[in-house]
Protein backbone atom coordinates (compact mmCIF):
# COMPACT_ATOMS: atom_id res chain seq x y z
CA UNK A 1 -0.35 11.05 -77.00
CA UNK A 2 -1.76 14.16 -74.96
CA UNK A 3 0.50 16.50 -72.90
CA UNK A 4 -1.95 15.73 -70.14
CA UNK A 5 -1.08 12.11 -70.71
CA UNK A 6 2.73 12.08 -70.28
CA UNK A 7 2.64 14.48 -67.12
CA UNK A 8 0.78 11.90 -65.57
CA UNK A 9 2.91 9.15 -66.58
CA UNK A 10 6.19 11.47 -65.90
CA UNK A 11 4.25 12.31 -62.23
CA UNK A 12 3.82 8.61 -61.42
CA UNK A 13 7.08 7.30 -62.46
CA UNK A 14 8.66 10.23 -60.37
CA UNK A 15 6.73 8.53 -57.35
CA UNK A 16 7.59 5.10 -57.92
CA UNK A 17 11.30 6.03 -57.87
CA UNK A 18 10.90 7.89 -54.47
CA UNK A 19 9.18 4.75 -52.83
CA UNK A 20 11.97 2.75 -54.21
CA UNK A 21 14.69 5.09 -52.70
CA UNK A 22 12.94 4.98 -49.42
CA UNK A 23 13.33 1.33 -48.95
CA UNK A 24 16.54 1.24 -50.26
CA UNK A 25 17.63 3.49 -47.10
CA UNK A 26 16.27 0.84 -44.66
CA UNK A 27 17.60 -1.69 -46.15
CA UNK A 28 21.42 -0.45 -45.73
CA UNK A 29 22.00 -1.38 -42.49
CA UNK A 30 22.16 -5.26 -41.18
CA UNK A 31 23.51 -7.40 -38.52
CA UNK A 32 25.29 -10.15 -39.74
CA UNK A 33 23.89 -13.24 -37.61
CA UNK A 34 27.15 -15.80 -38.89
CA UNK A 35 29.53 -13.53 -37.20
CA UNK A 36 27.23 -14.02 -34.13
CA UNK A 37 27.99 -17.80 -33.63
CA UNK A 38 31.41 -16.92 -32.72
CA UNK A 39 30.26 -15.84 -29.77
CA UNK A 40 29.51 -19.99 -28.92
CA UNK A 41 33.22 -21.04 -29.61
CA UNK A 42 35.11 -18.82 -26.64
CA UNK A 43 31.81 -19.22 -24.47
CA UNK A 44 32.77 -23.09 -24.77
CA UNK A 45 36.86 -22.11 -24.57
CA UNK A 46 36.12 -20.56 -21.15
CA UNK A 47 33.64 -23.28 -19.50
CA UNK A 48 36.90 -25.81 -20.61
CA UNK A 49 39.06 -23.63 -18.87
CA UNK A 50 37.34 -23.10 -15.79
CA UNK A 51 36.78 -19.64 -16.25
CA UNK A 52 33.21 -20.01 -15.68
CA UNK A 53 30.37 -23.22 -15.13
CA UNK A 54 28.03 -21.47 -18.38
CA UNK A 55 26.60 -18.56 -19.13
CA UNK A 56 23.60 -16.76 -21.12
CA UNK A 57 24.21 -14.38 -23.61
CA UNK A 58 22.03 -12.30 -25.37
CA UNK A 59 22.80 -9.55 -28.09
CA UNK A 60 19.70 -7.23 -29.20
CA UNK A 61 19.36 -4.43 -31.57
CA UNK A 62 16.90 -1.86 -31.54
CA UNK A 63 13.50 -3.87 -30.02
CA UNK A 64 14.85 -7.14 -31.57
CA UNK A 65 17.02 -9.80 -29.72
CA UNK A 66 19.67 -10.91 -32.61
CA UNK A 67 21.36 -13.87 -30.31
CA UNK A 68 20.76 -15.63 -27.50
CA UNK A 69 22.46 -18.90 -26.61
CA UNK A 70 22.74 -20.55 -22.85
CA UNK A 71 25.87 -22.70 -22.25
CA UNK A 72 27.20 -25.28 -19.71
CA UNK A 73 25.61 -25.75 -16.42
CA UNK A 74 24.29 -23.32 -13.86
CA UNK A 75 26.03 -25.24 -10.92
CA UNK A 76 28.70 -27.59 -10.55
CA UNK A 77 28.04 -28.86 -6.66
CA UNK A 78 26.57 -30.35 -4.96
CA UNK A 79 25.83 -31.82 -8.64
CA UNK A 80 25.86 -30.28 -11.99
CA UNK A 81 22.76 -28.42 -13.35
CA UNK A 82 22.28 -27.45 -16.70
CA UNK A 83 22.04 -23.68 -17.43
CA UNK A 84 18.60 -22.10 -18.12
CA UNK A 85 17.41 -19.62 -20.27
CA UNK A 86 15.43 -18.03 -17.93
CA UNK A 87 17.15 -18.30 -14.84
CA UNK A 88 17.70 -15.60 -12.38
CA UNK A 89 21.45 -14.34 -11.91
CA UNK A 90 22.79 -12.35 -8.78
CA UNK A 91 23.78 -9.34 -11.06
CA UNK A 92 26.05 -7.84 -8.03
CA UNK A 93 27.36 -4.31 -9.07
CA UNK A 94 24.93 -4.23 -12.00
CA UNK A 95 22.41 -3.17 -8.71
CA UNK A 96 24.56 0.51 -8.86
CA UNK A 97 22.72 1.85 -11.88
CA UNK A 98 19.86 -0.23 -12.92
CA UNK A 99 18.54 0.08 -9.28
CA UNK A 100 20.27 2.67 -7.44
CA UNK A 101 21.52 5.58 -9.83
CA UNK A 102 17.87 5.23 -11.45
CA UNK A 103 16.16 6.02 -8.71
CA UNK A 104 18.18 8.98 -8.14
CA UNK A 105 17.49 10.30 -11.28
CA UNK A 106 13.80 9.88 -10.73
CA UNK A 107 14.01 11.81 -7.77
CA UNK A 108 15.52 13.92 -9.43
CA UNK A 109 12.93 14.34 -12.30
CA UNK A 110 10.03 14.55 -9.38
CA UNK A 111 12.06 17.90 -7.71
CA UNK A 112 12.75 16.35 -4.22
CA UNK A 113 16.43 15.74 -4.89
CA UNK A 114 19.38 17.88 -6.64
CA UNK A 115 22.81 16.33 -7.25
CA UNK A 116 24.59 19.39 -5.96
CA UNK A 117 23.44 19.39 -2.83
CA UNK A 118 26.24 18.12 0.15
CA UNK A 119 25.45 14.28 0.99
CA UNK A 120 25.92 15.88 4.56
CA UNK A 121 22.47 17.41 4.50
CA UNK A 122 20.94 13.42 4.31
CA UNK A 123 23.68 11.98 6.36
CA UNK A 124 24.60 14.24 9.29
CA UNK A 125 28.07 13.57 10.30
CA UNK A 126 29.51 12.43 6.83
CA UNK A 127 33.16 13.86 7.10
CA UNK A 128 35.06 15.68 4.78
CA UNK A 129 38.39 14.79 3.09
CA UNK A 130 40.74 16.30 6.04
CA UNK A 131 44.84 16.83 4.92
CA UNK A 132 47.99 16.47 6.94
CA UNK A 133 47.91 19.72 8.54
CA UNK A 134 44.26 19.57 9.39
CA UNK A 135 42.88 21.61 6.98
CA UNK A 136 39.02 20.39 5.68
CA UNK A 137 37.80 19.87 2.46
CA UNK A 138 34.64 20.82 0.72
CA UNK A 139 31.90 18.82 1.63
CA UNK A 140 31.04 15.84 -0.72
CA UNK A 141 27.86 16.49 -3.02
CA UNK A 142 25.44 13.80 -4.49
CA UNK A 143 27.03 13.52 -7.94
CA UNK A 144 30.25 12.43 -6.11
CA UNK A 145 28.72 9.62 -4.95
CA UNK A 146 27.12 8.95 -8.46
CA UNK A 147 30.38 9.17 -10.10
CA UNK A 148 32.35 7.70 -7.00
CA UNK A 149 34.70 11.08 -6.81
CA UNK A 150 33.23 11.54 -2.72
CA UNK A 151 36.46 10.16 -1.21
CA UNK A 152 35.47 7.47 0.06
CA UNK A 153 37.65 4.41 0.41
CA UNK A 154 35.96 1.69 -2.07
CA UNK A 155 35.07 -1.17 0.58
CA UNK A 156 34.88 -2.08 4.34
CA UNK A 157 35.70 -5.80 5.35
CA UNK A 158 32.53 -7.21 6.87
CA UNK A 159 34.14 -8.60 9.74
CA UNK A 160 34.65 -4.78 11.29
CA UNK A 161 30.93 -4.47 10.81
CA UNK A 162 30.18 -7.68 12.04
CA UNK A 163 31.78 -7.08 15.03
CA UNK A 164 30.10 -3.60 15.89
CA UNK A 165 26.80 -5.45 15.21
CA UNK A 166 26.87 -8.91 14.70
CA UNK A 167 25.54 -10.84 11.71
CA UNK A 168 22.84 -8.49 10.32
CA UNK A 169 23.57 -4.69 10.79
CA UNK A 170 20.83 -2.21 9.70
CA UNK A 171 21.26 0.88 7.45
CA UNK A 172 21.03 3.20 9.51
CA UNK A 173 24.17 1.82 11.87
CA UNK A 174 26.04 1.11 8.41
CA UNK A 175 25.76 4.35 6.95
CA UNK A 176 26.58 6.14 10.61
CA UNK A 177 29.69 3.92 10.27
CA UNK A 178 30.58 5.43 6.25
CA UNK A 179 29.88 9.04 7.10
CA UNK A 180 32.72 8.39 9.95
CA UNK A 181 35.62 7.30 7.96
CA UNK A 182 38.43 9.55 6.77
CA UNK A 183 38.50 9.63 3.05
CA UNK A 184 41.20 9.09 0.88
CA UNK A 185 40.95 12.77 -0.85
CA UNK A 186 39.21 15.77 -1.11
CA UNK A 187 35.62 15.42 -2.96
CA UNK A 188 35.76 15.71 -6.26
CA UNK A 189 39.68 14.95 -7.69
CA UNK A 190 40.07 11.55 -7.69
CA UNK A 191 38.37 8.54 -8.95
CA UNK A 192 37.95 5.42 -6.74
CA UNK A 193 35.36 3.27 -7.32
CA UNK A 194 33.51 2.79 -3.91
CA UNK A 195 30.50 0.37 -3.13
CA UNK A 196 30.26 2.57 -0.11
CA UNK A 197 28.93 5.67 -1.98
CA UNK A 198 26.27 3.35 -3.50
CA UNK A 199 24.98 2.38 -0.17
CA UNK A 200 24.72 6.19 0.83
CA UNK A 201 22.50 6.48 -1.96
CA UNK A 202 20.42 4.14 -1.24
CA UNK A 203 20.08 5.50 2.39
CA UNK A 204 18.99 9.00 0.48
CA UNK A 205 16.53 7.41 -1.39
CA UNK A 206 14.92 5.78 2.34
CA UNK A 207 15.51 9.30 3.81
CA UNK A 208 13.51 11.15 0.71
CA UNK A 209 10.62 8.67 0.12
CA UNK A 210 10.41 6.28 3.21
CA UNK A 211 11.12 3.28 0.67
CA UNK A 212 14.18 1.37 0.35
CA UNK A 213 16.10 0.96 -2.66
CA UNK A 214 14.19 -2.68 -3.37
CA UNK A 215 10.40 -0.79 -2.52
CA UNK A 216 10.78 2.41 -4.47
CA UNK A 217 12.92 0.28 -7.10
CA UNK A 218 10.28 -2.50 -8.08
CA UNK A 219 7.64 0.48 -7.67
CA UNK A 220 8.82 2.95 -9.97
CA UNK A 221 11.24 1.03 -12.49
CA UNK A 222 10.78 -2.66 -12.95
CA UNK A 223 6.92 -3.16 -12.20
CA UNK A 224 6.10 -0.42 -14.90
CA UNK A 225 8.56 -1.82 -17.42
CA UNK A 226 7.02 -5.47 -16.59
CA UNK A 227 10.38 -6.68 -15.39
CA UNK A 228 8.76 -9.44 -13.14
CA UNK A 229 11.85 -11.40 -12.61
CA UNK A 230 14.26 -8.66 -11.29
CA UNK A 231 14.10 -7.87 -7.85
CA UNK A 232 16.25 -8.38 -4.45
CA UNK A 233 15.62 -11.25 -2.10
CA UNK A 234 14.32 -13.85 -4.62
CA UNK A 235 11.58 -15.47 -2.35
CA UNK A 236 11.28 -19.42 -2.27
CA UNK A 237 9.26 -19.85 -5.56
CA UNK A 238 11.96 -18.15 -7.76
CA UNK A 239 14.83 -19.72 -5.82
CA UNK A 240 14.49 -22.80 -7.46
CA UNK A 241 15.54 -20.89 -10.80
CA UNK A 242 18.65 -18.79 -8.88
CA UNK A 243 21.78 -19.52 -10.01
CA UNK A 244 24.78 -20.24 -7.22
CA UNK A 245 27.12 -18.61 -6.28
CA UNK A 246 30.18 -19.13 -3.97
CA UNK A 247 30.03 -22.43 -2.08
CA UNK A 248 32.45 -22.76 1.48
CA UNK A 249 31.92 -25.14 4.44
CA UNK A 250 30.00 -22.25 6.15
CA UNK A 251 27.66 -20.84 2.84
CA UNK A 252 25.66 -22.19 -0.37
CA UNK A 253 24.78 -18.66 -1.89
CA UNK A 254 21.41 -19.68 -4.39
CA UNK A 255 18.95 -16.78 -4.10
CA UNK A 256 20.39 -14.69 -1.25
CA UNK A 257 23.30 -11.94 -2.51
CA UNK A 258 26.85 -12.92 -2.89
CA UNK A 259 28.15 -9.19 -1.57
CA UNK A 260 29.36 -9.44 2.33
CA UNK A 261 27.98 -5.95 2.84
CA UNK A 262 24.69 -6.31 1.28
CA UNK A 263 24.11 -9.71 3.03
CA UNK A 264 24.79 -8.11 6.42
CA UNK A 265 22.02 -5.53 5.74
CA UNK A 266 19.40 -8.74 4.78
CA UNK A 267 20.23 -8.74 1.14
CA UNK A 268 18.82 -5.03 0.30
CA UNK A 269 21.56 -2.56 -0.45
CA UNK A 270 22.57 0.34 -3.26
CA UNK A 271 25.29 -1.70 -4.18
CA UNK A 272 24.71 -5.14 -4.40
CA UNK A 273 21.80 -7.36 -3.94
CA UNK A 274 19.87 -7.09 -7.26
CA UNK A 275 18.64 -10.59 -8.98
CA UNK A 276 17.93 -10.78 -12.89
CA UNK A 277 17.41 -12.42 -16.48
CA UNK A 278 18.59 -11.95 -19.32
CA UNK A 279 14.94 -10.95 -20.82
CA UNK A 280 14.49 -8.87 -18.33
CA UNK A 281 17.66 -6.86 -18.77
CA UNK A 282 16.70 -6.15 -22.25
CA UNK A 283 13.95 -4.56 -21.70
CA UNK A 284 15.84 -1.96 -19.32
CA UNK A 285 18.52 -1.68 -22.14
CA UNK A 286 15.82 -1.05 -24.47
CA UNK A 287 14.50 1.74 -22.09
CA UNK A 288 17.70 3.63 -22.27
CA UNK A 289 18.19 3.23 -26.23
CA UNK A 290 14.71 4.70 -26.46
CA UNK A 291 15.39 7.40 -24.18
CA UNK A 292 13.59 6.77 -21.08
CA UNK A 293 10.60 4.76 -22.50
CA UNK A 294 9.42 1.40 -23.18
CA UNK A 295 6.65 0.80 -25.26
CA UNK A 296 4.01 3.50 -24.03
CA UNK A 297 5.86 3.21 -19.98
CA UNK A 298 7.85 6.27 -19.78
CA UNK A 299 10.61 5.82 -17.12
CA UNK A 300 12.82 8.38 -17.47
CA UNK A 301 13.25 11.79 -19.14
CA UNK A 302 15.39 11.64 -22.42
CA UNK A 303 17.56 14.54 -20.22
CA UNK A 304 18.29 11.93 -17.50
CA UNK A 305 19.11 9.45 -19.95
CA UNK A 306 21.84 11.56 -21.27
CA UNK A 307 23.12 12.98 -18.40
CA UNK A 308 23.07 9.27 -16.63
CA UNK A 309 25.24 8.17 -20.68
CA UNK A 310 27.39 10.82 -20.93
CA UNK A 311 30.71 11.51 -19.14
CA UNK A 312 30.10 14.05 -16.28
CA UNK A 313 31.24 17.20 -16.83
CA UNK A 314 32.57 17.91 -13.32
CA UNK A 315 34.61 14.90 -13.34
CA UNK A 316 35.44 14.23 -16.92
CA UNK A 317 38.95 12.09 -15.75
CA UNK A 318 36.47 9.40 -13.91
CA UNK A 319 35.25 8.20 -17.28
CA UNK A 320 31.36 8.12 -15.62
CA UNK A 321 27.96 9.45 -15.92
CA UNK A 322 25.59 9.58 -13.80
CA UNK A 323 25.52 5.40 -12.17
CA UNK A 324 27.24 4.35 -15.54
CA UNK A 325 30.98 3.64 -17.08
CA UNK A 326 31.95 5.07 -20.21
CA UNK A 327 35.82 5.50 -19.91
CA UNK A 328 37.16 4.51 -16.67
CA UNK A 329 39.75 1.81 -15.56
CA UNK A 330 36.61 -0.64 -15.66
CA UNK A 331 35.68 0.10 -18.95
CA UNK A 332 37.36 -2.83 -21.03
CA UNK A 333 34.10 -4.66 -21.03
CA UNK A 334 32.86 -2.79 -23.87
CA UNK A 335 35.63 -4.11 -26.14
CA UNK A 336 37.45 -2.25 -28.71
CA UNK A 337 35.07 -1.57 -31.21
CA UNK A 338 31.90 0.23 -30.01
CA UNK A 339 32.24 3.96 -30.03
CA UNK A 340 32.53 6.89 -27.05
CA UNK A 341 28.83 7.03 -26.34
CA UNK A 342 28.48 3.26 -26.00
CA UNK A 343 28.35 2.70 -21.77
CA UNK A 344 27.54 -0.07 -19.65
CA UNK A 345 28.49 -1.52 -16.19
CA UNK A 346 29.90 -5.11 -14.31
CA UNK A 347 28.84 -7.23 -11.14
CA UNK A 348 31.55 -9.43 -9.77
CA UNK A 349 29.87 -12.77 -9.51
CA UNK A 350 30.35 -12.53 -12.94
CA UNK A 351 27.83 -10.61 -14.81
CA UNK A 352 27.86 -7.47 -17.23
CA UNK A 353 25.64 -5.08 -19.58
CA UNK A 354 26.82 -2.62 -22.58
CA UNK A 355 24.74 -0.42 -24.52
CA UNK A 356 26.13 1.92 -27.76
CA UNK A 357 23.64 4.37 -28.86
CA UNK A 358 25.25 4.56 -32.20
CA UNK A 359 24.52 0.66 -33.54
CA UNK A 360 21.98 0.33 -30.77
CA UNK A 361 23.17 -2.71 -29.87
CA UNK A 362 23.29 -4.03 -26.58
CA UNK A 363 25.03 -6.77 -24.78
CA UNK A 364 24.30 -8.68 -21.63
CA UNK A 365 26.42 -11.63 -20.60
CA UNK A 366 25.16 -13.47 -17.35
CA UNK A 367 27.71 -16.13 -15.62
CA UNK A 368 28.71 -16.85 -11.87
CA UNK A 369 32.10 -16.74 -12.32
CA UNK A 370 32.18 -17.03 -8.63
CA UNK A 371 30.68 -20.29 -8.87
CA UNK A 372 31.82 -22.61 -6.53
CA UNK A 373 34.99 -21.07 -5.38
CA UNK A 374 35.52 -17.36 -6.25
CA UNK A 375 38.16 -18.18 -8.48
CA UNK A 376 36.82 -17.77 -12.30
CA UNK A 377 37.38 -14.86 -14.68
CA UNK A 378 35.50 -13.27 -17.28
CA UNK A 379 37.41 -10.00 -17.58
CA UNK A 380 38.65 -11.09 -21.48
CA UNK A 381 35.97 -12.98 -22.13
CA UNK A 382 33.37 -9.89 -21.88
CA UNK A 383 35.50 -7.69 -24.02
CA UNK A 384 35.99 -10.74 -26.85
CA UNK A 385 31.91 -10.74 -26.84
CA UNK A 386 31.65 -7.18 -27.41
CA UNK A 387 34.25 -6.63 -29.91
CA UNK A 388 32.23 -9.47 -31.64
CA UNK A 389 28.76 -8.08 -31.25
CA UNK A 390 29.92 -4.76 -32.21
CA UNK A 391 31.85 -6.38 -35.57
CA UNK A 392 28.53 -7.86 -36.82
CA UNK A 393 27.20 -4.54 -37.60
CA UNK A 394 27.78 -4.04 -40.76
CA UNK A 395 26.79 -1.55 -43.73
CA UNK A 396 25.35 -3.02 -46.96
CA UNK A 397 24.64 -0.98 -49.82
CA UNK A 398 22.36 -2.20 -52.22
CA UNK A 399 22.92 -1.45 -55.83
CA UNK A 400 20.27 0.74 -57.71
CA UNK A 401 18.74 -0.69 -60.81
CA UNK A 402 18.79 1.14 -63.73
């Protein structure tokens, strides 16, 4: 046998064993799909207790969808419906960053908006914190309102509005109304979650590009990332496919927002007032574990992204980025298990989104918890699903033949 011969053969068995170690490394990680199924048991345990009327759940990784199940029925009156797949769900705070805080940021990308500057300078006449013996604060900036730090008190009952302007009140007379109420401390030092600083930035958004937060929203985000079923004011053909929320004497909420606020300014607002699927909000999630793109659509910067995911540096004891909750008093609904990059955000009727980086897994769980009386709960029952999405990651290492 030649010397030329057995390089060869010493060359090509040299490659062979690279190729094999190659697949060996993506073959490590895996999702284990049994574990998954739990996920069906206390989705069934909380439609027999009333917590909720069903749900839809789905679990992705990566550009994959790993689970989706739909469970019990959409509505309960006037008759029972059974729960879609595809149906639309009034995602309620969800609106505050996939709508409003992401529009922001692309603002912010274009150079027409900073976060530092005062919210003053788009709202003339928004007051500063004032204390006891009359001393004022600094003004509020942008990012306060992003990572609700402005001061301002978290809600307004919509019977004082009502009464200043009857049944539908624009944004303009809202937001004159905001900028006028004493806040509850000086800009920056404390954390209280406030719809009201959403709704601000939604007005910033109409000042800076003459669209509101639906126009520049469907324009810029969810027409690009062919999110055809997310939008605010469902019209007549996709109402038919909304699912209920609260029922009274006076109101059957299917396809028109469940938030008092937003429904006094027509069912547009930068807090509330979003509609969505469960498909749909995949592809967003996707779009943040990719950094800003989805397939070839390019949404954000990878900078936005992590300044959006990351807990803001000027505020690190409100747990938020930039429109989303890492580590604040909301935060259970990311369980137990996913790590301190993993972020995501609630609605109230019900519905919920989480997103780690490090597995890239994300969740979305879609109910009306609100559904007929305003009197279900999912607070447990979103943290349960998480710790059990984030458990059915696992690490397999394949033995090496020798």
């Amino acid at each position: 046998m030649s010397l030329f011969f057995l390089i060869c053969l010493f060359l090509l068995f040299s490659q062979c064993r690279t190729r094999q170690s190659i697949e060996l490394e993506t073959e490590k990680e895996e999702i284990s799909r049994e574990h998954l199924l739990r996920i069906n048991d206390i989705i069934q345990q909380s439609i027999e207790n009333k917590d909720i009327p069903g749900a839809v759940v789905l679990v992705g990784r990566k550009d994959k969808v790993i689970f989706r199940n739909t469970y019990g029925n959409s509505q309960l009156v006037p008759e029972p419906r059974p729960m879609g797949q595809s149906m639309l769900f009034d995602l309620a705070s969800l609106t505050k960053p996939v709508a409003t805080a992401t529009s922001i940021m692309i603002l912010v990308e274009r150079g027409e908006l900073h976060l530092r500057e005062k919210v003053k300078d788009y709202i003339p006449g928004f007051k500063p914190f004032t204390d006891e013996q009359g001393e004022v604060g600094e003004d509020a900036r942008i990012w306060h309102l992003l990572t609700h730090t402005s001061g301002l008190p978290p809600y307004i009952q919509e019977e004082n509005i009502a009464s200043n302007f009857g049944s539908f009140c624009t944004l303009e007379n809202l937001i004159a109304y905001i900028a006028s109420l004493d806040k509850t401390n000086p800009a920056g030092e404390e954390f209280h979650y406030s719809c009201l600083g959403f709704i601000c930035l939604s007005f910033i958004i109409k000042q800076i590009t003459g669209q509101n937060v639906a126009e520049f929203s469907r324009e810029n985000i969810f027409l690009p990332l062919g999110m055809h079923h997310t939008l605010f004011n469902p019209p007549e053909e996709l109402k038919e496919r909304c699912v209920p929320t609260e029922v009274t004497e006076d109101l059957f909420l299917k396809g028109f927002v469940h938030d008092p606020l937003a429904r006094l300014l027509g069912g547009v607002s930068g807090n509330a007032g979003l509609f969505s699927t469960a498909d749909d909000l995949a592809v967003f999630a996707r779009m943040l574990l990719n950094k800003g793109m989805y397939k070839e659509i390019r949404i954000l910067s990878p900078l936005a992204v992590e300044r959006m995911t990351e807990i803001c540096s000027q505020a690190p004891f409100a747990g938020r980025g930039y429109g989303w909750d890492l580590d604040s008093a909301y935060s259970s609904t990311g369980g137990d298990l996913f790590g301190a990059s993993s972020f995501g955000h609630t609605g109230y009727t019900g519905t919920s989104l989480w997103i780690d980086p490090e597995t890239q897994i994300y969740v979305i769980l879609l109910t009306n918890r609100v559904h007929p009386d305003d009197k279900g709960s999912v607070v447990s029952l979103r943290s349960k699903i998480a710790n059990i999405a984030a458990s059915s990651f696992i690490k397999k290492n394949k033995k090496k033949n020798r």
